[in-house]
C-alpha atoms as a PDB file:
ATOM      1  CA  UNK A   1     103.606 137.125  79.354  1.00  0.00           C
ATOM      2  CA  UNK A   2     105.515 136.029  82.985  1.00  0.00           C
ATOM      3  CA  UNK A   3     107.445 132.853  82.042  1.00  0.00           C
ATOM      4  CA  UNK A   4     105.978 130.364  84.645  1.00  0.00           C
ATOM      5  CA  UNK A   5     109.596 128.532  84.921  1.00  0.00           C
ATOM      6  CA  UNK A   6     111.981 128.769  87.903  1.00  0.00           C
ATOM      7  CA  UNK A   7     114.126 131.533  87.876  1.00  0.00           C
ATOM      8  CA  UNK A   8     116.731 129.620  89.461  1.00  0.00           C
ATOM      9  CA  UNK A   9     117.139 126.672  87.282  1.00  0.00           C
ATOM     10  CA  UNK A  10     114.734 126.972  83.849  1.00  0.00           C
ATOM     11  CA  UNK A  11     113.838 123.381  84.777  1.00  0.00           C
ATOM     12  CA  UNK A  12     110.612 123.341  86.817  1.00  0.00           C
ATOM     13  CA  UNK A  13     107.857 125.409  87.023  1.00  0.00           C
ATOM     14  CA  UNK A  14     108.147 128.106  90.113  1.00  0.00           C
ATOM     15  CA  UNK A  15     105.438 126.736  92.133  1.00  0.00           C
ATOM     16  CA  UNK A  16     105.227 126.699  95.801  1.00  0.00           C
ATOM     17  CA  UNK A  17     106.553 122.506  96.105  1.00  0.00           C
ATOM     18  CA  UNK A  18     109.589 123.573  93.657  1.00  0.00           C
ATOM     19  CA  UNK A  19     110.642 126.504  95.713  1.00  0.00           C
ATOM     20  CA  UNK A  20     110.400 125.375  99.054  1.00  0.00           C
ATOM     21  CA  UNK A  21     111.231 121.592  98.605  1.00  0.00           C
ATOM     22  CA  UNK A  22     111.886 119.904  95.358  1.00  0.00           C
ATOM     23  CA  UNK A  23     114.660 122.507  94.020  1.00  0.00           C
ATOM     24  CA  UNK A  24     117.916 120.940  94.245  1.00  0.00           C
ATOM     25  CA  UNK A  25     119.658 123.574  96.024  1.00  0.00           C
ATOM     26  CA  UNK A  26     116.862 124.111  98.496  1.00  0.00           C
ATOM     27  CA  UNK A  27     116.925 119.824  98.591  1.00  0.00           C
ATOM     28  CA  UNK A  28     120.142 119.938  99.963  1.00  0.00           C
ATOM     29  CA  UNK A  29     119.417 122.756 102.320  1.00  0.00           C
ATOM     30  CA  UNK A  30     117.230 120.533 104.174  1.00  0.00           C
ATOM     31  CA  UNK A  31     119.561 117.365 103.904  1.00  0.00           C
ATOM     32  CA  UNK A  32     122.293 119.455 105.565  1.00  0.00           C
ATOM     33  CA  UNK A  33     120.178 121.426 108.629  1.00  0.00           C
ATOM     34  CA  UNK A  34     119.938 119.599 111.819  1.00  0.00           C
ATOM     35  CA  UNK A  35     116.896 117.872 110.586  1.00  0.00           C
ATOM     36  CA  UNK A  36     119.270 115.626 108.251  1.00  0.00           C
ATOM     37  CA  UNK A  37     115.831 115.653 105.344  1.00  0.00           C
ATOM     38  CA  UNK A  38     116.299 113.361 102.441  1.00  0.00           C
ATOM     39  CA  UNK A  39     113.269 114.506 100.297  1.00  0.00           C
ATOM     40  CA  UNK A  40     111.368 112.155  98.245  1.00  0.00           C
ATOM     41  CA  UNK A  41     110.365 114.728  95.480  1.00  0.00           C
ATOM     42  CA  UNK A  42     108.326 111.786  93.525  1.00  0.00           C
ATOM     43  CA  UNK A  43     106.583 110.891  96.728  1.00  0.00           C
ATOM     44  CA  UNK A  44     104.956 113.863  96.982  1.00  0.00           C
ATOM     45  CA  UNK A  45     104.041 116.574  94.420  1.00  0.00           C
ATOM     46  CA  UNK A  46     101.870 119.078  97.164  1.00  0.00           C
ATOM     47  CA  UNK A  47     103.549 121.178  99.302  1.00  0.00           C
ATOM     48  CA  UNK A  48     100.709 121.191 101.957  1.00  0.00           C
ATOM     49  CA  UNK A  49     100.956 117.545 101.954  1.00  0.00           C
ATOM     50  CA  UNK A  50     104.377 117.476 102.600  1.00  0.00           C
ATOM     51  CA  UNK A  51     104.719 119.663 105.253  1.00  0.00           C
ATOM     52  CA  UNK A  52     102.050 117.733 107.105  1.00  0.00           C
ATOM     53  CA  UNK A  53     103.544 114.287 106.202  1.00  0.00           C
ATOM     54  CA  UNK A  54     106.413 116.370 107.897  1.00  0.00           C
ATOM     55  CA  UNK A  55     105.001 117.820 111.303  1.00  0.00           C
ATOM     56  CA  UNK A  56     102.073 114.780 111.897  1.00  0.00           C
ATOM     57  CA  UNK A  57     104.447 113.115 114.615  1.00  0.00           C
ATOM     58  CA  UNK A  58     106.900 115.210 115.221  1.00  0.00           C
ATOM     59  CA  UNK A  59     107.996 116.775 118.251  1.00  0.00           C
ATOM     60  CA  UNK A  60     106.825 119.970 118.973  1.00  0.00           C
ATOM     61  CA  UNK A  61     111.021 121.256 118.481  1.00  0.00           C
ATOM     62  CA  UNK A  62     110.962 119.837 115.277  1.00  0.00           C
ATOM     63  CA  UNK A  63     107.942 121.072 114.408  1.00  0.00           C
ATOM     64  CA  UNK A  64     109.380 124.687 115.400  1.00  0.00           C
ATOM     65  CA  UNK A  65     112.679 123.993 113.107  1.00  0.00           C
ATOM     66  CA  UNK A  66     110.730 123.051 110.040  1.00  0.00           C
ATOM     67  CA  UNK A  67     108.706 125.795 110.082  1.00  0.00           C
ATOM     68  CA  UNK A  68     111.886 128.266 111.080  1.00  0.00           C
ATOM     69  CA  UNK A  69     113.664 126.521 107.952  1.00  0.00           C
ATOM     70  CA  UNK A  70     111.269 127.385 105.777  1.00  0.00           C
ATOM     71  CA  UNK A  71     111.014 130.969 106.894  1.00  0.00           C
ATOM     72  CA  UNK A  72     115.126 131.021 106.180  1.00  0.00           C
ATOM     73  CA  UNK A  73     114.696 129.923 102.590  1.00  0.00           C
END
């Protein structure tokens, strides 16, 4: 049997959201790239919704670095 938890931190489990957003270290990645992203990990629990609640209004450069960001992680 796979263990469904992070491999990272044994906290959460490794889910798409977790990896890409809500993990502390990646958290932190995003609060310190040019984008300056405080996530609000109880605000939203999809990643899909997220990264739409993310690109809706932004500009089309921002929209680029998200997307490049998430590539990098």
């Amino acid at each position: 049997m796979v263990d469904p938890l992070c491999l990272r931190c044994s906290l959460e489990e490794e889910f798409m959201m977790h990896t890409l957003v809500s993990y502390i270290k990646v958290q932190t990645f995003w609060f310190s790239s040019p984008l300056g992203l405080c996530i609000d990990v109880e605000r939203f629990t999809d990643f899909q919704e997220w990264l739409a609640s993310c690109i809706r209004s932004a500009k089309e450069e921002v929209k680029t670095m998200i997307l490049s960001l998430h590539w990098a992680i």
